[in-house]
PDB file of N, CA and C in Angstrom:
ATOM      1  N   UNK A   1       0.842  -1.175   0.000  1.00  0.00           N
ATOM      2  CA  UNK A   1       0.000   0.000   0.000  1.00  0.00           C
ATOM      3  C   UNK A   1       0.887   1.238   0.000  1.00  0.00           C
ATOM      4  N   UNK A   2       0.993   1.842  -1.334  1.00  0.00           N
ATOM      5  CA  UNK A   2       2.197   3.302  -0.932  1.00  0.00           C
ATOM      6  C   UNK A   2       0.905   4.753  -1.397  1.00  0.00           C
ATOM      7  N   UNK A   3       1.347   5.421  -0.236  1.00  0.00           N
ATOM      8  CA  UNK A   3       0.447   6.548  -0.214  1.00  0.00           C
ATOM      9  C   UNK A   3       0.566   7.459  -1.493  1.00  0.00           C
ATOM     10  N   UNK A   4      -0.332   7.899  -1.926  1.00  0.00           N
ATOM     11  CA  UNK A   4      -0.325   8.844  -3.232  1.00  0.00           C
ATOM     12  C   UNK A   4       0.786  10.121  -3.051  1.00  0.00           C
ATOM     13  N   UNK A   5       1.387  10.721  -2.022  1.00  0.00           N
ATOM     14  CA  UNK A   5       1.929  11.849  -1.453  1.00  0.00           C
ATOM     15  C   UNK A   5       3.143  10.982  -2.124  1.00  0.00           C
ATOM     16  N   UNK A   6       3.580   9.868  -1.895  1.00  0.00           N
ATOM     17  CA  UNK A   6       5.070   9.167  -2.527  1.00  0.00           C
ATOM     18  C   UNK A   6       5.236   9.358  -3.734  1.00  0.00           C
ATOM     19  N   UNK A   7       6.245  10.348  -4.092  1.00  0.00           N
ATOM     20  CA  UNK A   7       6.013  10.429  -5.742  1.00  0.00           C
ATOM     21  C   UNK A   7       7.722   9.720  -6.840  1.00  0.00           C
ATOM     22  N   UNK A   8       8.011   9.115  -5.544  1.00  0.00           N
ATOM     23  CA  UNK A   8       9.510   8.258  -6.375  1.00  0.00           C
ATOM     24  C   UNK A   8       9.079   6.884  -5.581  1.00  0.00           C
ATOM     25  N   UNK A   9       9.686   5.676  -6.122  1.00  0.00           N
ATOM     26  CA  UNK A   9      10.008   4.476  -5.867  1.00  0.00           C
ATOM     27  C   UNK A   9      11.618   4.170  -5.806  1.00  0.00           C
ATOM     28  N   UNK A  10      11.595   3.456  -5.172  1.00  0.00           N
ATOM     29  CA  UNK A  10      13.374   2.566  -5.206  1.00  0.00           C
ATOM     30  C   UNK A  10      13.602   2.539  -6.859  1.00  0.00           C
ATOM     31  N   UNK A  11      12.385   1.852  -8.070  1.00  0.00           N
ATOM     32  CA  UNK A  11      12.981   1.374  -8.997  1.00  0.00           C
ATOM     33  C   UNK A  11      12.933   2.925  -9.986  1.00  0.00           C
ATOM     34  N   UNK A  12      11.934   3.751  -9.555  1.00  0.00           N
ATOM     35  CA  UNK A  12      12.321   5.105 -10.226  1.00  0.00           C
ATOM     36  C   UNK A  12      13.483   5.913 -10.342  1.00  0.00           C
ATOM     37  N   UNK A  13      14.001   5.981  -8.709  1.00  0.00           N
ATOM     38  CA  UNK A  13      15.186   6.264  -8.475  1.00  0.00           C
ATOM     39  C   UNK A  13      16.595   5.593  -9.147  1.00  0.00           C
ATOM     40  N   UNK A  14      16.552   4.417  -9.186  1.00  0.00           N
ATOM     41  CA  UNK A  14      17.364   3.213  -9.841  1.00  0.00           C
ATOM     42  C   UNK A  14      17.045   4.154 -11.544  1.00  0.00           C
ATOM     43  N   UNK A  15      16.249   3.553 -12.548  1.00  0.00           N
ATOM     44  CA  UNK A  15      16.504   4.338 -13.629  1.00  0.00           C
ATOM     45  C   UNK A  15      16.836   5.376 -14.119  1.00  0.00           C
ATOM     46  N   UNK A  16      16.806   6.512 -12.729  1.00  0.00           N
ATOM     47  CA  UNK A  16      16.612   7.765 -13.269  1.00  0.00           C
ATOM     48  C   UNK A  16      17.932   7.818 -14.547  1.00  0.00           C
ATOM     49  N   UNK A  17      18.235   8.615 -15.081  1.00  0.00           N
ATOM     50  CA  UNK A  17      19.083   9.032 -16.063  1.00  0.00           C
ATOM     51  C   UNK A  17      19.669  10.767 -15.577  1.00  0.00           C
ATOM     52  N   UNK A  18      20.569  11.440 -16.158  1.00  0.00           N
ATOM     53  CA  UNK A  18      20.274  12.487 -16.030  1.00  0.00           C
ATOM     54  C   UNK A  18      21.137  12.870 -17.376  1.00  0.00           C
ATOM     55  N   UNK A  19      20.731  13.881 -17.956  1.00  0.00           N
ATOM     56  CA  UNK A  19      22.084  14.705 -18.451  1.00  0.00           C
ATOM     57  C   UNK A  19      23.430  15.122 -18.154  1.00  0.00           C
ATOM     58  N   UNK A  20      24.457  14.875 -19.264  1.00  0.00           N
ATOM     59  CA  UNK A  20      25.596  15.400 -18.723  1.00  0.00           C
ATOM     60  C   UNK A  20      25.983  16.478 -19.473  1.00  0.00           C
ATOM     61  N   UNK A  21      26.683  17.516 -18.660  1.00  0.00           N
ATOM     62  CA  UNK A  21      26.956  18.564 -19.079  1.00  0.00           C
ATOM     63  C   UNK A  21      28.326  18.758 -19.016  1.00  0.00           C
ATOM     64  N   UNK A  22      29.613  19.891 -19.721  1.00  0.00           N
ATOM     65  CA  UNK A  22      30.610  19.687 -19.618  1.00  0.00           C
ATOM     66  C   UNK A  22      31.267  20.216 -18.040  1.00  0.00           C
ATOM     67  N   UNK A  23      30.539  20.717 -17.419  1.00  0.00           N
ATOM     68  CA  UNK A  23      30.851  20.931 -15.869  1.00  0.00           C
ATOM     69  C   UNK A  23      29.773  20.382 -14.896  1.00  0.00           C
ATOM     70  N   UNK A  24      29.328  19.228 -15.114  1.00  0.00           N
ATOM     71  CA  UNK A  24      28.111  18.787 -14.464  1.00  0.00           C
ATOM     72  C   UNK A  24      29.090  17.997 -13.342  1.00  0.00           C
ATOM     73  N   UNK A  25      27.988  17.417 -12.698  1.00  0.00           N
ATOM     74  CA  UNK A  25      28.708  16.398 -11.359  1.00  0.00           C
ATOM     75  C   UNK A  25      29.355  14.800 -11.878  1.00  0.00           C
ATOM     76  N   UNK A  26      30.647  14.486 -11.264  1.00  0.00           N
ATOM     77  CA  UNK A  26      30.918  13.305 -11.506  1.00  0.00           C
ATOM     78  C   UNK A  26      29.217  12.317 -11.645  1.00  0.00           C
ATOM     79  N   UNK A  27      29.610  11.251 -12.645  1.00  0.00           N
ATOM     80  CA  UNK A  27      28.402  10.114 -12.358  1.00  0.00           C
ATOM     81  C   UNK A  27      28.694   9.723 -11.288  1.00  0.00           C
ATOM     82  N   UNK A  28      30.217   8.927 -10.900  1.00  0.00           N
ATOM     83  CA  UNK A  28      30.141   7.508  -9.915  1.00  0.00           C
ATOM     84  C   UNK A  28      29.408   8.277  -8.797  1.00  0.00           C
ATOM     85  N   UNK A  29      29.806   9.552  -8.193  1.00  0.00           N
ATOM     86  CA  UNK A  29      29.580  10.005  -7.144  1.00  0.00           C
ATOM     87  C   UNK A  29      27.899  10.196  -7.256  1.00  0.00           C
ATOM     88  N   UNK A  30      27.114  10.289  -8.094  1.00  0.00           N
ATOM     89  CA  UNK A  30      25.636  10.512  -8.104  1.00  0.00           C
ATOM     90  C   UNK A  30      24.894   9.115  -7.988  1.00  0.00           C
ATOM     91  N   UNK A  31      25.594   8.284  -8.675  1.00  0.00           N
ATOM     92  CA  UNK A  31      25.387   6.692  -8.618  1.00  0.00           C
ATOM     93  C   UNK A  31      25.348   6.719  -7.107  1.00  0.00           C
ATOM     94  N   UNK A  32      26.439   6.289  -6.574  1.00  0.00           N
ATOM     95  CA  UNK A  32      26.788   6.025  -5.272  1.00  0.00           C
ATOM     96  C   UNK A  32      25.632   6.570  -4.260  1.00  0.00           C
ATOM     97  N   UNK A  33      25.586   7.757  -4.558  1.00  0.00           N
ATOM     98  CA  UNK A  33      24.525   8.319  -3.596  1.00  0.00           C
ATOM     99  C   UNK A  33      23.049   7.840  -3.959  1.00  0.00           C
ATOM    100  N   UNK A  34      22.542   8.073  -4.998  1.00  0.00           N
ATOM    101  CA  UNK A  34      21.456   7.777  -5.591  1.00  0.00           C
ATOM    102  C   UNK A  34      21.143   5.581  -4.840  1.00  0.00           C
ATOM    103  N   UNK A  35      22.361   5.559  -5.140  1.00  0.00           N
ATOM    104  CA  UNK A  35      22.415   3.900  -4.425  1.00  0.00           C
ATOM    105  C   UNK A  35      22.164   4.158  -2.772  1.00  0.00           C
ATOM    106  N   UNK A  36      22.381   4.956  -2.380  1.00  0.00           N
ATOM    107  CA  UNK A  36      22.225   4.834  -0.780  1.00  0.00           C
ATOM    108  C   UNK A  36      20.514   5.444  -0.286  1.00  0.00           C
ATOM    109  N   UNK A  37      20.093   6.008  -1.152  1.00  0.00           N
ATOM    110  CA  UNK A  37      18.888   6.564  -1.290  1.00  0.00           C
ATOM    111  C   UNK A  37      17.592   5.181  -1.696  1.00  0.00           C
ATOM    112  N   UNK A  38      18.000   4.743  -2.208  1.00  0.00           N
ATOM    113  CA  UNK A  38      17.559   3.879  -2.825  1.00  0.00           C
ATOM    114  C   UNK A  38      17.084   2.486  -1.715  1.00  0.00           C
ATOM    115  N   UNK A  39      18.000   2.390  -1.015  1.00  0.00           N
ATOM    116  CA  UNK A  39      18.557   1.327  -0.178  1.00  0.00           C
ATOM    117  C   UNK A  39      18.029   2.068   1.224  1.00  0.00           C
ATOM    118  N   UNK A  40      17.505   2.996   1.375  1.00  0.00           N
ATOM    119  CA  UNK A  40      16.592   3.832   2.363  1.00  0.00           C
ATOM    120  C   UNK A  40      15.150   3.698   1.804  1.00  0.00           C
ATOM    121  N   UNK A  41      15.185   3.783   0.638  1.00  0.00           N
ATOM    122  CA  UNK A  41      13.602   3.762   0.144  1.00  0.00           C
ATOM    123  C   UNK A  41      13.317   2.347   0.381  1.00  0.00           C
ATOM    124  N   UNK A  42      13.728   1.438  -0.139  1.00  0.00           N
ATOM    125  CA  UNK A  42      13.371  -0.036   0.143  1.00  0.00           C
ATOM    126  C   UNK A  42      13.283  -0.348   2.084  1.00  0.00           C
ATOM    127  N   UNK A  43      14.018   0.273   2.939  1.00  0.00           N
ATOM    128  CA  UNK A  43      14.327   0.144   4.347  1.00  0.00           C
ATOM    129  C   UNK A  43      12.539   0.871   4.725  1.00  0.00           C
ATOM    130  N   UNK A  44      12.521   2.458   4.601  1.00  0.00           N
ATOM    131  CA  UNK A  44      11.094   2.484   4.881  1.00  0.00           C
ATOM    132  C   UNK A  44      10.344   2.073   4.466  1.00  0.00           C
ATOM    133  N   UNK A  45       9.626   1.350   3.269  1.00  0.00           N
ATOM    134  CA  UNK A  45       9.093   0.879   2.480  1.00  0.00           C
ATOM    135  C   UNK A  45       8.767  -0.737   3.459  1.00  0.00           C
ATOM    136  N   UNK A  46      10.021  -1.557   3.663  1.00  0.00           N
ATOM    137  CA  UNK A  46       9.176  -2.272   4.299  1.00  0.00           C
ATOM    138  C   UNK A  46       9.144  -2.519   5.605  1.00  0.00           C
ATOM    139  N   UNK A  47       9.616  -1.219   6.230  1.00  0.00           N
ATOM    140  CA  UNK A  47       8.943  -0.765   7.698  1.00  0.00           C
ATOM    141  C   UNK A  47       7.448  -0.045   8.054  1.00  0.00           C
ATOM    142  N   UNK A  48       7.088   0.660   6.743  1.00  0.00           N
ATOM    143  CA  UNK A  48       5.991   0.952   6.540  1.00  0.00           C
ATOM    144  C   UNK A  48       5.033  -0.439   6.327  1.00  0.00           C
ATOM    145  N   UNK A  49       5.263  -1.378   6.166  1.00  0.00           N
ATOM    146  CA  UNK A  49       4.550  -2.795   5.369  1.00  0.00           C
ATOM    147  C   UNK A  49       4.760  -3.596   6.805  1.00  0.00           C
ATOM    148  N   UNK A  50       5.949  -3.898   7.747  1.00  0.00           N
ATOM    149  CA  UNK A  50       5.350  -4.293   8.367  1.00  0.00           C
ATOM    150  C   UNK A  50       4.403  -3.796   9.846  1.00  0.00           C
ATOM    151  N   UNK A  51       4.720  -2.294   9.313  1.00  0.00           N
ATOM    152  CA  UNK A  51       3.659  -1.624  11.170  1.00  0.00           C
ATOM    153  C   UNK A  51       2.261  -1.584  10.312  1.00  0.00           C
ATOM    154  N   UNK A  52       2.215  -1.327   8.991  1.00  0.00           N
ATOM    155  CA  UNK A  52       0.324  -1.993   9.223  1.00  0.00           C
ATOM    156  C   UNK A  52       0.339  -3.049   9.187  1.00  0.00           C
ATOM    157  N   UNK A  53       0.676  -4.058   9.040  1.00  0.00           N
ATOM    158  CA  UNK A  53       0.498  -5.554   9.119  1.00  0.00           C
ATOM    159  C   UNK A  53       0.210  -5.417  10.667  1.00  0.00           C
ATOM    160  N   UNK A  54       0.784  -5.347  11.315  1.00  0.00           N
ATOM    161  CA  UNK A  54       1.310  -5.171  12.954  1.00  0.00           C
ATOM    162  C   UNK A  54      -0.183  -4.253  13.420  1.00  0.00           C
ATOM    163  N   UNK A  55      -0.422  -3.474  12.669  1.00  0.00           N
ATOM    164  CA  UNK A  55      -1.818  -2.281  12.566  1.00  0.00           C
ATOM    165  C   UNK A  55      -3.213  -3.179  12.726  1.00  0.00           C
ATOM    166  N   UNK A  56      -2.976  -3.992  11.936  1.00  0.00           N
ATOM    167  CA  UNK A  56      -3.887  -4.866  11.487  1.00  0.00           C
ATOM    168  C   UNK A  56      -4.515  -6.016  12.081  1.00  0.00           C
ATOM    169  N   UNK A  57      -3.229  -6.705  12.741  1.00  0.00           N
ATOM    170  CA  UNK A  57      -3.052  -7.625  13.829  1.00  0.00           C
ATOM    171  C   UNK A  57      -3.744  -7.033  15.237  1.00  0.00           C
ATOM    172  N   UNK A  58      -3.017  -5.629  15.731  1.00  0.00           N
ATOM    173  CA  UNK A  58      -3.895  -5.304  16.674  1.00  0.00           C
ATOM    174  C   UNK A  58      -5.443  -4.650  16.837  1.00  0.00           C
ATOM    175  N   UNK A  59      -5.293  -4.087  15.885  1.00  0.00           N
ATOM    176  CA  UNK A  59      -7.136  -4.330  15.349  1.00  0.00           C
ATOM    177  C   UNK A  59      -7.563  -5.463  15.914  1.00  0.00           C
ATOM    178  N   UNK A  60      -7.485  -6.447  14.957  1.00  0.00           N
ATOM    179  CA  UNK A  60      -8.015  -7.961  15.154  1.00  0.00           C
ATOM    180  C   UNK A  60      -8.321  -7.946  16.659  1.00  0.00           C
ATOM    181  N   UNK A  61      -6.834  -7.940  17.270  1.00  0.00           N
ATOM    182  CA  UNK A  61      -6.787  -8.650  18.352  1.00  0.00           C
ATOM    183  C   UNK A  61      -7.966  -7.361  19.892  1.00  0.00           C
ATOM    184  N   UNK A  62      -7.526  -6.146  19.178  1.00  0.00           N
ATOM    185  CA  UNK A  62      -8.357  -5.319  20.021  1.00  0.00           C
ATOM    186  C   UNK A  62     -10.211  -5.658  20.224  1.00  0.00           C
ATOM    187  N   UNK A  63     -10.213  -6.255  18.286  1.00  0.00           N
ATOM    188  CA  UNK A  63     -11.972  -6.657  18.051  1.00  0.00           C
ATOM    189  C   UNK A  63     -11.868  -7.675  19.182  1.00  0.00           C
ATOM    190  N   UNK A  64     -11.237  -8.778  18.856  1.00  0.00           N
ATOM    191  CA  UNK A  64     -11.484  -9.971  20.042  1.00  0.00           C
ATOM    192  C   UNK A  64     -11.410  -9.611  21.312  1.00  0.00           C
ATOM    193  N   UNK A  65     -10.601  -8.535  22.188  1.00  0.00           N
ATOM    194  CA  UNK A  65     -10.769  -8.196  23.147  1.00  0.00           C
ATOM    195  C   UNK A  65     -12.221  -8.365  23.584  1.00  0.00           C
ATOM    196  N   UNK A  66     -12.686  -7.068  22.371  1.00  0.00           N
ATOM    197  CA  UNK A  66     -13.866  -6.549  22.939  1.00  0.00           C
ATOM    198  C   UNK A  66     -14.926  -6.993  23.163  1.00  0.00           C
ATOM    199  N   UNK A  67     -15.277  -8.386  22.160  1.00  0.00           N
ATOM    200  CA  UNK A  67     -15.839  -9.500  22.118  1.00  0.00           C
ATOM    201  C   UNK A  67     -16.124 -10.129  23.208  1.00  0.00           C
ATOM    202  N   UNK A  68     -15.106 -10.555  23.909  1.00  0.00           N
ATOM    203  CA  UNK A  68     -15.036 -11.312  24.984  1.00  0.00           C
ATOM    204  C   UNK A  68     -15.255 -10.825  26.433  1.00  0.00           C
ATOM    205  N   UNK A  69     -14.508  -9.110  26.198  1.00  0.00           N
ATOM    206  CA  UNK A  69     -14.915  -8.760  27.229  1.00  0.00           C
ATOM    207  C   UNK A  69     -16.737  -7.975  27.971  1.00  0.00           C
ATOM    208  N   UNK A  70     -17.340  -8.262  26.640  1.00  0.00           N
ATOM    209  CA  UNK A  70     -18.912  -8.412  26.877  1.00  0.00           C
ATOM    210  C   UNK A  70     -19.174  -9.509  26.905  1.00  0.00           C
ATOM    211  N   UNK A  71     -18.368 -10.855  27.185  1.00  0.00           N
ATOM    212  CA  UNK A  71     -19.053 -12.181  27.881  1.00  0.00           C
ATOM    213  C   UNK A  71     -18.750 -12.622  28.997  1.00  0.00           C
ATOM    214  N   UNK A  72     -16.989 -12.109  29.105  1.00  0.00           N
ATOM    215  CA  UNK A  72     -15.656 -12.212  30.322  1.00  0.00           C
ATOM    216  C   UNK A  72     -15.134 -11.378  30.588  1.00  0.00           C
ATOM    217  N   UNK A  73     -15.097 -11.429  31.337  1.00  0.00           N
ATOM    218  CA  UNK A  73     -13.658 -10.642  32.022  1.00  0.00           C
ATOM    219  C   UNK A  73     -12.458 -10.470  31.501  1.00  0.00           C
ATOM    220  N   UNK A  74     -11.686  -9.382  31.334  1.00  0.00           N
ATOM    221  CA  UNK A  74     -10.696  -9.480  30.465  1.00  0.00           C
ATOM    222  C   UNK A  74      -9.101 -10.384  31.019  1.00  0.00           C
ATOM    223  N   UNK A  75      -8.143 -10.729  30.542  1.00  0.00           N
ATOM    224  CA  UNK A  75      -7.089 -11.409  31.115  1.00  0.00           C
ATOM    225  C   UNK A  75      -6.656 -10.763  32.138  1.00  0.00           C
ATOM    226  N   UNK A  76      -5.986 -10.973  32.922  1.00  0.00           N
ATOM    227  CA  UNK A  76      -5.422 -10.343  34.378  1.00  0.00           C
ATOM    228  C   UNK A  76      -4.195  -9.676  33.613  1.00  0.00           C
ATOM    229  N   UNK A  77      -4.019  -8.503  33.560  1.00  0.00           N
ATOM    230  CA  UNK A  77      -2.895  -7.982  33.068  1.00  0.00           C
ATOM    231  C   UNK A  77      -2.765  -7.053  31.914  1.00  0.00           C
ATOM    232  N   UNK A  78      -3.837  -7.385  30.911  1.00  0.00           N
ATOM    233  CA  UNK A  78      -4.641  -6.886  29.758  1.00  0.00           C
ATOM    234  C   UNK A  78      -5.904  -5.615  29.969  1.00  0.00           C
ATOM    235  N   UNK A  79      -5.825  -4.636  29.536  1.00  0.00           N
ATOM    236  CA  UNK A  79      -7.037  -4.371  29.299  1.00  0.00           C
ATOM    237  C   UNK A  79      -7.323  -3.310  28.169  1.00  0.00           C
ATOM    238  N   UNK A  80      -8.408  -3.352  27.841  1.00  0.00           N
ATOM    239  CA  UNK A  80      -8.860  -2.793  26.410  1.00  0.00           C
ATOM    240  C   UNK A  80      -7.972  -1.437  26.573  1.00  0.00           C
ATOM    241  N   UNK A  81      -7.738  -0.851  27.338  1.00  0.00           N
ATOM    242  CA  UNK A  81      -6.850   0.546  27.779  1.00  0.00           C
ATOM    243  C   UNK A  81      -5.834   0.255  26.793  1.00  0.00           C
ATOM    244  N   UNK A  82      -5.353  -0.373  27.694  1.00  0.00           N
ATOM    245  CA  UNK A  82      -4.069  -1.023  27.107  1.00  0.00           C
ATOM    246  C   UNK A  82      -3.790  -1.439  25.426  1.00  0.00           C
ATOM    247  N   UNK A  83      -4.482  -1.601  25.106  1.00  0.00           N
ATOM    248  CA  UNK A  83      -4.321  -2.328  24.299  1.00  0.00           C
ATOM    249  C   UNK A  83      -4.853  -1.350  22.773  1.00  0.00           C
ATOM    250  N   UNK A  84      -5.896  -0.095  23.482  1.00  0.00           N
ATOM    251  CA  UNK A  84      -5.953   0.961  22.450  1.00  0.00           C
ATOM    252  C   UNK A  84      -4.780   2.059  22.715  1.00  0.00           C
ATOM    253  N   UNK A  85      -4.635   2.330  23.643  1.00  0.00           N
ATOM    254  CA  UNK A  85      -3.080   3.175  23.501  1.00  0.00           C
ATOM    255  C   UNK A  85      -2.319   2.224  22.555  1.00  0.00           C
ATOM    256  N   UNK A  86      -1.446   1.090  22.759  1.00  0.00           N
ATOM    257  CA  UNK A  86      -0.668   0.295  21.718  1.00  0.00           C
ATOM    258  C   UNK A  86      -1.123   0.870  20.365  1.00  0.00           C
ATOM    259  N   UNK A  87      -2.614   0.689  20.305  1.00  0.00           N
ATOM    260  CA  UNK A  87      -3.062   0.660  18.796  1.00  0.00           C
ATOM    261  C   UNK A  87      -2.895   2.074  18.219  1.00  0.00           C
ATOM    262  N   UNK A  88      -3.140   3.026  19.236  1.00  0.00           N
ATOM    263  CA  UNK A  88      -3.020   4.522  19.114  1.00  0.00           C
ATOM    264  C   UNK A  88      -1.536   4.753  18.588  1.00  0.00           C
ATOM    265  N   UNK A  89      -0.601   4.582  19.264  1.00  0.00           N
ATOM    266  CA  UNK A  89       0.489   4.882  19.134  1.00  0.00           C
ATOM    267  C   UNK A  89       1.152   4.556  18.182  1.00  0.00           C
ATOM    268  N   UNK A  90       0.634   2.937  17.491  1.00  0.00           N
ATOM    269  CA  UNK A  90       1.218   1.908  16.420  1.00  0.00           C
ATOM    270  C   UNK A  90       0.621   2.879  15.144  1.00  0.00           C
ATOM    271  N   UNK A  91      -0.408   3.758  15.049  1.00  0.00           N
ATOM    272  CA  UNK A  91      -1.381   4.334  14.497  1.00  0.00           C
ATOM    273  C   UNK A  91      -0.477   5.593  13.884  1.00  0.00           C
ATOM    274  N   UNK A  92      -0.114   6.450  15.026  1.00  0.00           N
ATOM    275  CA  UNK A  92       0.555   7.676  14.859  1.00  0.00           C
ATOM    276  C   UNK A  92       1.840   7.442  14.468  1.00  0.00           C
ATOM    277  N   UNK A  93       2.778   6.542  14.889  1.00  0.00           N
ATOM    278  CA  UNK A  93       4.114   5.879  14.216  1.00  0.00           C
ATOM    279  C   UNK A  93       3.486   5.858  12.514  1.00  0.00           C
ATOM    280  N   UNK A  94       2.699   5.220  12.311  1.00  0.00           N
ATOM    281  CA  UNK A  94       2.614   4.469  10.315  1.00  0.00           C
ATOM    282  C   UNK A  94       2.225   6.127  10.205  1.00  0.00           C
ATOM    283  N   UNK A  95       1.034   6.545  10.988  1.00  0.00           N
ATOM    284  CA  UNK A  95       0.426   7.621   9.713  1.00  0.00           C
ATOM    285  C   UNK A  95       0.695   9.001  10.227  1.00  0.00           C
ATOM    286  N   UNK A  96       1.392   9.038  11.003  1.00  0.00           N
ATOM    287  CA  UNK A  96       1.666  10.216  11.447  1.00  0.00           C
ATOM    288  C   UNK A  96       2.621  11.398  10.709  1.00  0.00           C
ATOM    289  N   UNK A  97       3.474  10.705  10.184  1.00  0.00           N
ATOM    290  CA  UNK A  97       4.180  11.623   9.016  1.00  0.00           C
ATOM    291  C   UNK A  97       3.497  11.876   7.658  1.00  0.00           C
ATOM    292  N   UNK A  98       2.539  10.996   7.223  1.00  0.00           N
ATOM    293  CA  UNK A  98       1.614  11.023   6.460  1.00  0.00           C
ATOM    294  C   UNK A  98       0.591  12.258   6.606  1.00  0.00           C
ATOM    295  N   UNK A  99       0.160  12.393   7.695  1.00  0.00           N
ATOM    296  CA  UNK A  99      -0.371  13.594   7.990  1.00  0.00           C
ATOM    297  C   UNK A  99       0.113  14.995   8.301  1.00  0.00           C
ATOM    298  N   UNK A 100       1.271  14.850   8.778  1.00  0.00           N
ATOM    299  CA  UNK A 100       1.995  16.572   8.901  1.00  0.00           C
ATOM    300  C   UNK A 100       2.459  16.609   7.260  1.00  0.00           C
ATOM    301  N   UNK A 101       2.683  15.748   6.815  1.00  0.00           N
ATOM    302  CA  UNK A 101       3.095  16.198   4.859  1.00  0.00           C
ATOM    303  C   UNK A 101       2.550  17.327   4.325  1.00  0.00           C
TER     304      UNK A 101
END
């Protein structure tokens, strides 16, 4: 899932091309960098992939909370509190830079 605000990819970056000019910048040195950029985009990319997975999971697990705790009592140690702060926080980590953009 990549947000519409993302307007390069790892493999965009990888093709780019540029012009050379007779006082333009060394390549290797734009390569090189462009490679370390690249190798950051793939790093957030699937840190972003796995905190909603992780997003997703505690959902689930918050629904089942809630489930149960209109039949039971919740686990000794657990409680829906708990367990929506986590979700809150897991929330503002993924989408929180998404939103000050």
């Amino acid at each position: 899932m990549v947000s519409d605000k993302i307007k390069l990819t790892a493999k965009d970056i990888l093709e780019k091309e540029f012009k050379t000019a007779m006082r333009g910048y060394k390549p290797e040195e734009v390569d090189k960098y462009l490679d370390l950029i690249i190798k950051d985009y793939e790093a957030f990319q699937q840190e972003v992939e796995e905190l909603q997975q992780e997003n997703v999971r505690l959902k689930k697990q918050l629904e089942e909370a809630s489930r149960r705790s209109t039949t039971q009592p919740a686990p000794a140690g657990t409680t829906n509190f708990d367990i929506l702060k986590r979700l809150s926080n897991l929330e503002k980590h993924v989408f929180g830079n998404k939103l000050d953009g």
